[in-house]
PDB file of N, CA and C in Angstrom:
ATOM      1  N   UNK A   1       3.043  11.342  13.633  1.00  0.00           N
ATOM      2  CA  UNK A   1       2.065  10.603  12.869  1.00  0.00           C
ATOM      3  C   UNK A   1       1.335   9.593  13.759  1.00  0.00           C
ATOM      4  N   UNK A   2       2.051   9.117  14.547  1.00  0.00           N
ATOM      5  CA  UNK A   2       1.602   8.158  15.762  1.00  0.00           C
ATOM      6  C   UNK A   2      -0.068   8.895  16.352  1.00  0.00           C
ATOM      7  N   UNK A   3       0.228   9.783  16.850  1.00  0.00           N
ATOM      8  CA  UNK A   3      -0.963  10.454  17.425  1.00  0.00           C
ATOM      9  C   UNK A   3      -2.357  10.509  16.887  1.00  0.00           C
ATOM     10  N   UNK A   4      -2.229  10.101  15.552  1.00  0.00           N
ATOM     11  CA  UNK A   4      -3.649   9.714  14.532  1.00  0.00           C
ATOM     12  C   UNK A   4      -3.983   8.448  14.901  1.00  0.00           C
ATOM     13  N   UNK A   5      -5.073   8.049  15.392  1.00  0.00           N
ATOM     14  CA  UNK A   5      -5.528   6.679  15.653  1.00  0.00           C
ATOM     15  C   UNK A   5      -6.046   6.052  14.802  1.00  0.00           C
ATOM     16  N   UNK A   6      -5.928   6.462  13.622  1.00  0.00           N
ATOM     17  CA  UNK A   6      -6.245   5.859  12.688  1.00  0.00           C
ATOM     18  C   UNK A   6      -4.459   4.510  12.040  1.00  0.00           C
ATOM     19  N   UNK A   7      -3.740   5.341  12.343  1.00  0.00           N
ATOM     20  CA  UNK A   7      -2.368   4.746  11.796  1.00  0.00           C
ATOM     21  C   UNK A   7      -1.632   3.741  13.260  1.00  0.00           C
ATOM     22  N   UNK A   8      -1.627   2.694  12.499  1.00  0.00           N
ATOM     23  CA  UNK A   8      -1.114   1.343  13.358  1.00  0.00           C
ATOM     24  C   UNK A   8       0.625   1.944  13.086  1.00  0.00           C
ATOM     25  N   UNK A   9       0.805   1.648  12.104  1.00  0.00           N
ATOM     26  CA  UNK A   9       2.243   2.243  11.998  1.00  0.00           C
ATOM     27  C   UNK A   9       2.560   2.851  10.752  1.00  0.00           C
ATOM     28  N   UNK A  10       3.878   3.781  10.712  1.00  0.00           N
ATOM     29  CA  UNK A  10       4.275   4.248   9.256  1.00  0.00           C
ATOM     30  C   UNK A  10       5.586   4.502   9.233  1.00  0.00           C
ATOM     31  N   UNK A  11       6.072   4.953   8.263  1.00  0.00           N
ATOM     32  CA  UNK A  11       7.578   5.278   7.907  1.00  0.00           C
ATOM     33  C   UNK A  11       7.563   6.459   6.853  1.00  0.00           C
ATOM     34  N   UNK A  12       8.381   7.541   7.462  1.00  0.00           N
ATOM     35  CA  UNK A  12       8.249   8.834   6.565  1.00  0.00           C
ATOM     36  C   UNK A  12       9.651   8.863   5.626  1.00  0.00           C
ATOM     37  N   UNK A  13       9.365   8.633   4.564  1.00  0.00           N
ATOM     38  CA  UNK A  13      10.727   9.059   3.499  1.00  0.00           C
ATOM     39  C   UNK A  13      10.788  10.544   2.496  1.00  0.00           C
ATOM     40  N   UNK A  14      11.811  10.694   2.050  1.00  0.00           N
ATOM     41  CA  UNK A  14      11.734  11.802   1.111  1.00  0.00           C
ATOM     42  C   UNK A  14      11.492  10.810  -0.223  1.00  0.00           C
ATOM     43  N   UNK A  15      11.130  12.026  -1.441  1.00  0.00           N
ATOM     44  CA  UNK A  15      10.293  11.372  -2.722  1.00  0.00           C
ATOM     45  C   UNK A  15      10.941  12.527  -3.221  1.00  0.00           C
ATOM     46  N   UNK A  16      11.418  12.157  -4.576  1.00  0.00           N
ATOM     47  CA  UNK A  16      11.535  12.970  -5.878  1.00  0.00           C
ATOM     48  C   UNK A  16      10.118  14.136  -5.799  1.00  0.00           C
ATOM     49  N   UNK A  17      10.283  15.197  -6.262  1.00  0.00           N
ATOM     50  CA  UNK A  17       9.497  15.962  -6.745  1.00  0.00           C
ATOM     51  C   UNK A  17      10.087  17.474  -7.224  1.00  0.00           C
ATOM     52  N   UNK A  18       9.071  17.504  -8.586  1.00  0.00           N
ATOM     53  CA  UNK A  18       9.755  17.781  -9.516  1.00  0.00           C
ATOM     54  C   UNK A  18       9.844  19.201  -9.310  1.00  0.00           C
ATOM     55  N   UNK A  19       8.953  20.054  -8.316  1.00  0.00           N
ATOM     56  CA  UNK A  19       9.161  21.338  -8.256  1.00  0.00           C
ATOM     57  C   UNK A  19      10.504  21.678  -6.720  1.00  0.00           C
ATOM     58  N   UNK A  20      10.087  21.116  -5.930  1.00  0.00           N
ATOM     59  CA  UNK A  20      11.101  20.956  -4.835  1.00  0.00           C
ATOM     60  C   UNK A  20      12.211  20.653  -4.475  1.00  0.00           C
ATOM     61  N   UNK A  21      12.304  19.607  -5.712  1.00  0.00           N
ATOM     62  CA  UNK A  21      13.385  18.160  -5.899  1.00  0.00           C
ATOM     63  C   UNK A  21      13.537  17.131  -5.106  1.00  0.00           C
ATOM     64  N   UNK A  22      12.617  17.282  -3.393  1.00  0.00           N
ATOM     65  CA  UNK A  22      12.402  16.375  -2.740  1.00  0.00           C
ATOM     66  C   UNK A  22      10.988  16.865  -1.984  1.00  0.00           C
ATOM     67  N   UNK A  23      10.416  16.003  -1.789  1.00  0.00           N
ATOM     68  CA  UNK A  23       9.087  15.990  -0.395  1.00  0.00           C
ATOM     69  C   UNK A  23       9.065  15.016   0.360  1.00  0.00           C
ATOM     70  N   UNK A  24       8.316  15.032   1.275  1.00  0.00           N
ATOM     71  CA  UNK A  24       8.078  14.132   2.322  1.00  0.00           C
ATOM     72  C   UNK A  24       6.897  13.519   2.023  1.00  0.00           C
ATOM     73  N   UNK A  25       7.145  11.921   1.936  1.00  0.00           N
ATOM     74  CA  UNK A  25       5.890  11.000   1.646  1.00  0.00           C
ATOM     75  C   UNK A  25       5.146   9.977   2.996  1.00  0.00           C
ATOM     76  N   UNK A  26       4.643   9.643   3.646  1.00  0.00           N
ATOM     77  CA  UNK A  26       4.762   8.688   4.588  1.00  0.00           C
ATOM     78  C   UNK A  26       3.940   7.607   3.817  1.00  0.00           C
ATOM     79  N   UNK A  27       4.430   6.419   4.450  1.00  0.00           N
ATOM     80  CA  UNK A  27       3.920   5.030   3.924  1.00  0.00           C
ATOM     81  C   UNK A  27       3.475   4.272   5.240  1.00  0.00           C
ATOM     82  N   UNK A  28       1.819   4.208   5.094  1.00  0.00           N
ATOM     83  CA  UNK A  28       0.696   4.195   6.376  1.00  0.00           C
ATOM     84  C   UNK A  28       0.488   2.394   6.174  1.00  0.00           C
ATOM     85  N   UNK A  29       0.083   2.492   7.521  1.00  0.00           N
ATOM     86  CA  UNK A  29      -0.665   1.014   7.790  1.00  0.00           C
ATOM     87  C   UNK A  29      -1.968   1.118   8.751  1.00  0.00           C
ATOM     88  N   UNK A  30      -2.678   1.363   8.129  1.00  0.00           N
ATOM     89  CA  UNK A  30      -4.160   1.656   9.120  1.00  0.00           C
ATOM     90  C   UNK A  30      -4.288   0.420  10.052  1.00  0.00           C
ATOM     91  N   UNK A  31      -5.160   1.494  11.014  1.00  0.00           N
ATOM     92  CA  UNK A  31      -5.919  -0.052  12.122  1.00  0.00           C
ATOM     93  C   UNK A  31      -6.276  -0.261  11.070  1.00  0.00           C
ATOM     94  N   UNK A  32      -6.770  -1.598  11.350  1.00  0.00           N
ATOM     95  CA  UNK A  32      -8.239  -2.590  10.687  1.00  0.00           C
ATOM     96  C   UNK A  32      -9.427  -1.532  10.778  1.00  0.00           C
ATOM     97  N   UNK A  33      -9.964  -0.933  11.835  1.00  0.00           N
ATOM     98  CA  UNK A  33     -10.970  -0.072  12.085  1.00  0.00           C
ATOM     99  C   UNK A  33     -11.255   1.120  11.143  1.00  0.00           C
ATOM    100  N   UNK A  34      -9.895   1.203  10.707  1.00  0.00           N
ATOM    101  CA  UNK A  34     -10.166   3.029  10.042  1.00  0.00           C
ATOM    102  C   UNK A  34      -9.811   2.510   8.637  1.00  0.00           C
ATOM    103  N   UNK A  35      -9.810   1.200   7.822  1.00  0.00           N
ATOM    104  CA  UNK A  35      -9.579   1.169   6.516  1.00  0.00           C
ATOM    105  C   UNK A  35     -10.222   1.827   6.180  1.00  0.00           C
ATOM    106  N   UNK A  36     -11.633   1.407   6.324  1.00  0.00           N
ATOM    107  CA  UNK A  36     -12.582   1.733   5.218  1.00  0.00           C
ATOM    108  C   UNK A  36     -13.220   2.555   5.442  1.00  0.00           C
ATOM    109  N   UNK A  37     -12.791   4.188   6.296  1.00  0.00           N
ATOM    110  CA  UNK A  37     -13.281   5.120   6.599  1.00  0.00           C
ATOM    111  C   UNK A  37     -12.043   6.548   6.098  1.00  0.00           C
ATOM    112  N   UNK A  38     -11.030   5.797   6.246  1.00  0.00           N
ATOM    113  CA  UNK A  38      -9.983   7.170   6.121  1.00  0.00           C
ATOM    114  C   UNK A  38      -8.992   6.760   4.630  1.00  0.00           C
ATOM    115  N   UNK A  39      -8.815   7.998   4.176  1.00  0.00           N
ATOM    116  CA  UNK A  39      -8.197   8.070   2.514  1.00  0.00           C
ATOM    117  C   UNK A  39      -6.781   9.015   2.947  1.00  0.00           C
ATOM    118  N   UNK A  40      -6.280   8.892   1.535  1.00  0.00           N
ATOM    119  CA  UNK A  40      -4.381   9.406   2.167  1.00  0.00           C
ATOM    120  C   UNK A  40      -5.195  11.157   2.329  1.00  0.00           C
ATOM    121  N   UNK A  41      -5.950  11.514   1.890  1.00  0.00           N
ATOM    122  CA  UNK A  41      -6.026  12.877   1.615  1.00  0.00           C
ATOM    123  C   UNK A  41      -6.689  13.391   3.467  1.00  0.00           C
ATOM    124  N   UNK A  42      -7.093  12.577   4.109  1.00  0.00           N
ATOM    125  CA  UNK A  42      -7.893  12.796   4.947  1.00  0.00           C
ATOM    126  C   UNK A  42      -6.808  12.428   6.629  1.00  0.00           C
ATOM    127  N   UNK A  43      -5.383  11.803   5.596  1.00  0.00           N
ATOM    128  CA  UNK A  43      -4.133  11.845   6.643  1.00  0.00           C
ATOM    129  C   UNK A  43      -3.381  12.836   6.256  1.00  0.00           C
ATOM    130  N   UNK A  44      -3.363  13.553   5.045  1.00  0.00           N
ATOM    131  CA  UNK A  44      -2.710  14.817   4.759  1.00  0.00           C
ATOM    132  C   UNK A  44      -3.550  16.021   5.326  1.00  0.00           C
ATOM    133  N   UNK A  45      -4.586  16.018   5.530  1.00  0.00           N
ATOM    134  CA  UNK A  45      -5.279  17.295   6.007  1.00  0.00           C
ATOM    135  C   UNK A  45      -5.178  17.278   7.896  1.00  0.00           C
ATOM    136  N   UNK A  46      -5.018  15.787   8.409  1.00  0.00           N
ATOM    137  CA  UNK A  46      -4.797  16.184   9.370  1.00  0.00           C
ATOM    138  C   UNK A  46      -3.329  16.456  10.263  1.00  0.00           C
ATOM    139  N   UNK A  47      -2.582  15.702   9.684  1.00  0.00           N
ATOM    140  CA  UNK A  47      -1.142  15.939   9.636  1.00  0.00           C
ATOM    141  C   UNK A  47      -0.699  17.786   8.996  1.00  0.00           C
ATOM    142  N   UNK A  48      -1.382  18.222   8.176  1.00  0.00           N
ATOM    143  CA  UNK A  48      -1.245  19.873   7.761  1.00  0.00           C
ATOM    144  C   UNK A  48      -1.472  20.663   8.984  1.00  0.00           C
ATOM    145  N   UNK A  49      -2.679  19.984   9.987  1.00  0.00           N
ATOM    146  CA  UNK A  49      -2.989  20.898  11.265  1.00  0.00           C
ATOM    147  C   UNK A  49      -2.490  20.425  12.363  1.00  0.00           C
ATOM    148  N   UNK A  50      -1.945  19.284  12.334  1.00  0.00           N
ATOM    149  CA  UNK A  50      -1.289  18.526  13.376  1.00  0.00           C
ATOM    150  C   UNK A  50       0.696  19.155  13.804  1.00  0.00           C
ATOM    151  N   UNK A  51       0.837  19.258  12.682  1.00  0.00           N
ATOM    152  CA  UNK A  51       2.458  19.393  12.521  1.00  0.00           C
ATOM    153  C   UNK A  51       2.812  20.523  12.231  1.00  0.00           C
ATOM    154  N   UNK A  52       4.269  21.027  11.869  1.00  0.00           N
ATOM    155  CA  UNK A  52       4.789  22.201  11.036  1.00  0.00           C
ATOM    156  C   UNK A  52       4.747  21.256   9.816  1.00  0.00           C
ATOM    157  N   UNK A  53       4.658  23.043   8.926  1.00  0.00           N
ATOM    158  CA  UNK A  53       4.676  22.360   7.263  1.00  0.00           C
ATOM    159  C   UNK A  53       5.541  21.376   7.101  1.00  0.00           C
ATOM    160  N   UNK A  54       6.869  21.578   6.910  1.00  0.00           N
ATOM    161  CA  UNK A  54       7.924  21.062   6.888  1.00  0.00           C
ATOM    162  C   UNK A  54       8.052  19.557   6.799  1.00  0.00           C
ATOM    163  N   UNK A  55       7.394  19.274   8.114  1.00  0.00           N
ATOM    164  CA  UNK A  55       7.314  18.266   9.170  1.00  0.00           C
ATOM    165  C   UNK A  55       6.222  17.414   7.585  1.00  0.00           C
ATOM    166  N   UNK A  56       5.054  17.892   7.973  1.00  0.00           N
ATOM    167  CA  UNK A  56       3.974  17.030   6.826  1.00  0.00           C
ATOM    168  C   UNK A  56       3.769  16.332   5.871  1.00  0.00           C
ATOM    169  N   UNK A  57       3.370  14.842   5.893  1.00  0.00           N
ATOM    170  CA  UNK A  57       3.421  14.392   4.623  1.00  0.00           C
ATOM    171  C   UNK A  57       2.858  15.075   3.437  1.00  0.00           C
ATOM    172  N   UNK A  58       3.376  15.206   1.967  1.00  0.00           N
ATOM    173  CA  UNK A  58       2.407  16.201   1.294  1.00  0.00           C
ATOM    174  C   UNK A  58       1.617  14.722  -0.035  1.00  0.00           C
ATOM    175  N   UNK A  59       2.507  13.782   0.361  1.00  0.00           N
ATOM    176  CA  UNK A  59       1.963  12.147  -0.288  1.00  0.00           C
ATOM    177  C   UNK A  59       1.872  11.097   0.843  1.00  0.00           C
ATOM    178  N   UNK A  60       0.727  10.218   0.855  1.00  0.00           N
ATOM    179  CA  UNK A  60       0.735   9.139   2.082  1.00  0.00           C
ATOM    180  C   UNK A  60       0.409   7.794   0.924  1.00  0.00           C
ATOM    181  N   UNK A  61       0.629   6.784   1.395  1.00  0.00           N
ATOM    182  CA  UNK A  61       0.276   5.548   0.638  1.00  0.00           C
ATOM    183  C   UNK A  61       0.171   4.419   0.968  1.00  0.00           C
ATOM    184  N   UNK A  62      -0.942   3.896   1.720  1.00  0.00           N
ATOM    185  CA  UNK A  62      -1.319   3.111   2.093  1.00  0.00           C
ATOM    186  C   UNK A  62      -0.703   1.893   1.621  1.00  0.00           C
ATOM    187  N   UNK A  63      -0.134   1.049   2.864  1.00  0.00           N
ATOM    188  CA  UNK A  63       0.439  -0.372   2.805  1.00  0.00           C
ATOM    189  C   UNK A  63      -0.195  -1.511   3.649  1.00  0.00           C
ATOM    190  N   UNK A  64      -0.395  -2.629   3.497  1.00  0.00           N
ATOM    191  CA  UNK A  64      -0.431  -3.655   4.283  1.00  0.00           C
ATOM    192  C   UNK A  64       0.575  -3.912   5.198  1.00  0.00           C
ATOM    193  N   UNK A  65       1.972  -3.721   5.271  1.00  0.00           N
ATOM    194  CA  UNK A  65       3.141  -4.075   6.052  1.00  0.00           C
ATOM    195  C   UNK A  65       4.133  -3.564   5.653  1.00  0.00           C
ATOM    196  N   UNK A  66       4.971  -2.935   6.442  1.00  0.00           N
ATOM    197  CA  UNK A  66       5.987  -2.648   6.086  1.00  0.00           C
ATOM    198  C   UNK A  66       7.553  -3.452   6.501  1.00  0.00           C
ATOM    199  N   UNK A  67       8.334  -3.456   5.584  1.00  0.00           N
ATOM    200  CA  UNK A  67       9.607  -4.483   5.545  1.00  0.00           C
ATOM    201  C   UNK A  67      10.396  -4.046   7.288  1.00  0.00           C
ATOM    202  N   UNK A  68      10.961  -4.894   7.273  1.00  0.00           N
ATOM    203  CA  UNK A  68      11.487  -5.258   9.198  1.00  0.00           C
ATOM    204  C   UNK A  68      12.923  -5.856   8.856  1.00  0.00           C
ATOM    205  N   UNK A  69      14.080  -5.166   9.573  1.00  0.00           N
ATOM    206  CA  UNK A  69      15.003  -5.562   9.907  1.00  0.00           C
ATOM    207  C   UNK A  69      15.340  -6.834  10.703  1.00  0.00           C
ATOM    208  N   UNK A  70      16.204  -7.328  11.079  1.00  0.00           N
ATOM    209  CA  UNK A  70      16.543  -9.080  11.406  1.00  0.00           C
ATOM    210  C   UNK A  70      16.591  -8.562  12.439  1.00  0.00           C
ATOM    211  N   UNK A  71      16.369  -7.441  13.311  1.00  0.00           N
ATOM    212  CA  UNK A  71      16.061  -6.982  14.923  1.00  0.00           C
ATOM    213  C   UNK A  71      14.774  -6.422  14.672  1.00  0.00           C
ATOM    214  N   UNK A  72      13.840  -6.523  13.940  1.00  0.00           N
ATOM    215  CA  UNK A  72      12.557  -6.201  13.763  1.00  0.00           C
ATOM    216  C   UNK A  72      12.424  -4.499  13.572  1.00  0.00           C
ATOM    217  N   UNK A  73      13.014  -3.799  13.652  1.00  0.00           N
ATOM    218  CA  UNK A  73      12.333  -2.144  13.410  1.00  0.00           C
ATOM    219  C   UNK A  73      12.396  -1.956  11.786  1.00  0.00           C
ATOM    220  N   UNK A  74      11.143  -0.981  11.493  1.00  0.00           N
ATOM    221  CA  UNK A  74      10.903  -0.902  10.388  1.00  0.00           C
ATOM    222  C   UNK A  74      12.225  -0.396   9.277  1.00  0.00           C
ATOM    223  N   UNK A  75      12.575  -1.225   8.764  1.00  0.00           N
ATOM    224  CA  UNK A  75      13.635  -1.027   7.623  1.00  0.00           C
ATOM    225  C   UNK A  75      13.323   0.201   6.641  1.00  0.00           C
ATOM    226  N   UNK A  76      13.734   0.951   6.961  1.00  0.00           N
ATOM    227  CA  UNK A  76      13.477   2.921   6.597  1.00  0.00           C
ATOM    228  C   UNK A  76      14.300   2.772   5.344  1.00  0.00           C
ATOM    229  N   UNK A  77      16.141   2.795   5.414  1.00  0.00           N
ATOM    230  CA  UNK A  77      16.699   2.405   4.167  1.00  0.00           C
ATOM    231  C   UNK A  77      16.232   1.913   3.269  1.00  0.00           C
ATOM    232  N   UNK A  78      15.841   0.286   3.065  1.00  0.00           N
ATOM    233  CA  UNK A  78      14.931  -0.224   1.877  1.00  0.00           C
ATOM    234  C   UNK A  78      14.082   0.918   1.648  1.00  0.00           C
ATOM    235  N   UNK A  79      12.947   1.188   2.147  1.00  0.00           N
ATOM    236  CA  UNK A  79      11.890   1.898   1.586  1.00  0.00           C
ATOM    237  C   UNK A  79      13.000   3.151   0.938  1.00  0.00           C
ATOM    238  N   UNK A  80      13.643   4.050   1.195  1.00  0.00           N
ATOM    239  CA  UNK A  80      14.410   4.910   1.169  1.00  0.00           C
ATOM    240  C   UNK A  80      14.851   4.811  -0.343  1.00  0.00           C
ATOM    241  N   UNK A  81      15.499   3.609  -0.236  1.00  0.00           N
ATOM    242  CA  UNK A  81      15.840   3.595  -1.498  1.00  0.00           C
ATOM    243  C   UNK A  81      15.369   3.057  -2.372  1.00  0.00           C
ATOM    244  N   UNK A  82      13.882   2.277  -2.407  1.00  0.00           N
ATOM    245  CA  UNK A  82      13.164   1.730  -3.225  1.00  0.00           C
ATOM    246  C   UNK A  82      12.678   3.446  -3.788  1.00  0.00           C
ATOM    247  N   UNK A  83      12.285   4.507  -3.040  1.00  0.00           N
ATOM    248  CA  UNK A  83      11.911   5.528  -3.660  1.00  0.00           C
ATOM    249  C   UNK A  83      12.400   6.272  -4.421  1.00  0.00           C
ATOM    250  N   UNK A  84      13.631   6.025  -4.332  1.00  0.00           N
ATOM    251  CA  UNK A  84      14.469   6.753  -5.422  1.00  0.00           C
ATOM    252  C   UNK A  84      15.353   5.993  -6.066  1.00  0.00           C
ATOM    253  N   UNK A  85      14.673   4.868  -5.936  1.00  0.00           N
ATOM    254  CA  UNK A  85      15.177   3.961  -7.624  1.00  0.00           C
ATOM    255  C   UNK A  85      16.689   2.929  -7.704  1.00  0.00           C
ATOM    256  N   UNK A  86      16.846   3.625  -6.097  1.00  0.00           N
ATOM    257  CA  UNK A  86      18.139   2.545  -6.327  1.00  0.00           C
ATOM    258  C   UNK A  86      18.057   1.135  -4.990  1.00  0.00           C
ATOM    259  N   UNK A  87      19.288   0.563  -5.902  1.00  0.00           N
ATOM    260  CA  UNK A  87      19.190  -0.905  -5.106  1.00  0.00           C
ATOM    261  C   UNK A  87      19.887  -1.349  -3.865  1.00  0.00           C
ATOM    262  N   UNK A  88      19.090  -1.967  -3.186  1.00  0.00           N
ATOM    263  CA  UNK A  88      20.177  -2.065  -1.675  1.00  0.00           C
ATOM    264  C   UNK A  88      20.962  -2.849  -1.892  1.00  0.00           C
TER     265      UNK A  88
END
């Protein structure tokens, strides 16, 4: 996902879904530069030609920041489990 210059940073989790029972969602933080030019659909189409299926977000969702561990790397767990409903 790095390789899009549009994305400052992200974090890829699995998501409920109801035909699969899970997918892959990533949760984006654009440069400043590419807010107001790029939409989640326009990071799913290039991530579809960028990656294996598998690999691909098939939901993206734009964030301002994402939560940081007390050694600073992006806290994946929280998000993890904020998506599927349970509490850390």
């Amino acid at each position: 996902m790095y390789q899009n210059r549009a994305i400052r940073e992200c974090c890829v989790v699995s998501t409920p879904d109801d035909y699969r029972g899970e997918t892959v969602k990533a949760l984006v933080v654009l440069d400043e530069a590419a807010r107001a030019t790029i939409s989640a659909d326009d990071i799913v189409g290039w991530a579809r030609g960028a990656m294996a299926s598998y690999k691909a977000p098939r939901a993206v969702v734009f964030v301002d920041e994402l939560p940081r561990t007390a050694s600073n790397k992006i806290n994946w767990r929280l998000l993890q489990d904020a998506e599927w409903g349970r509490t850390a």
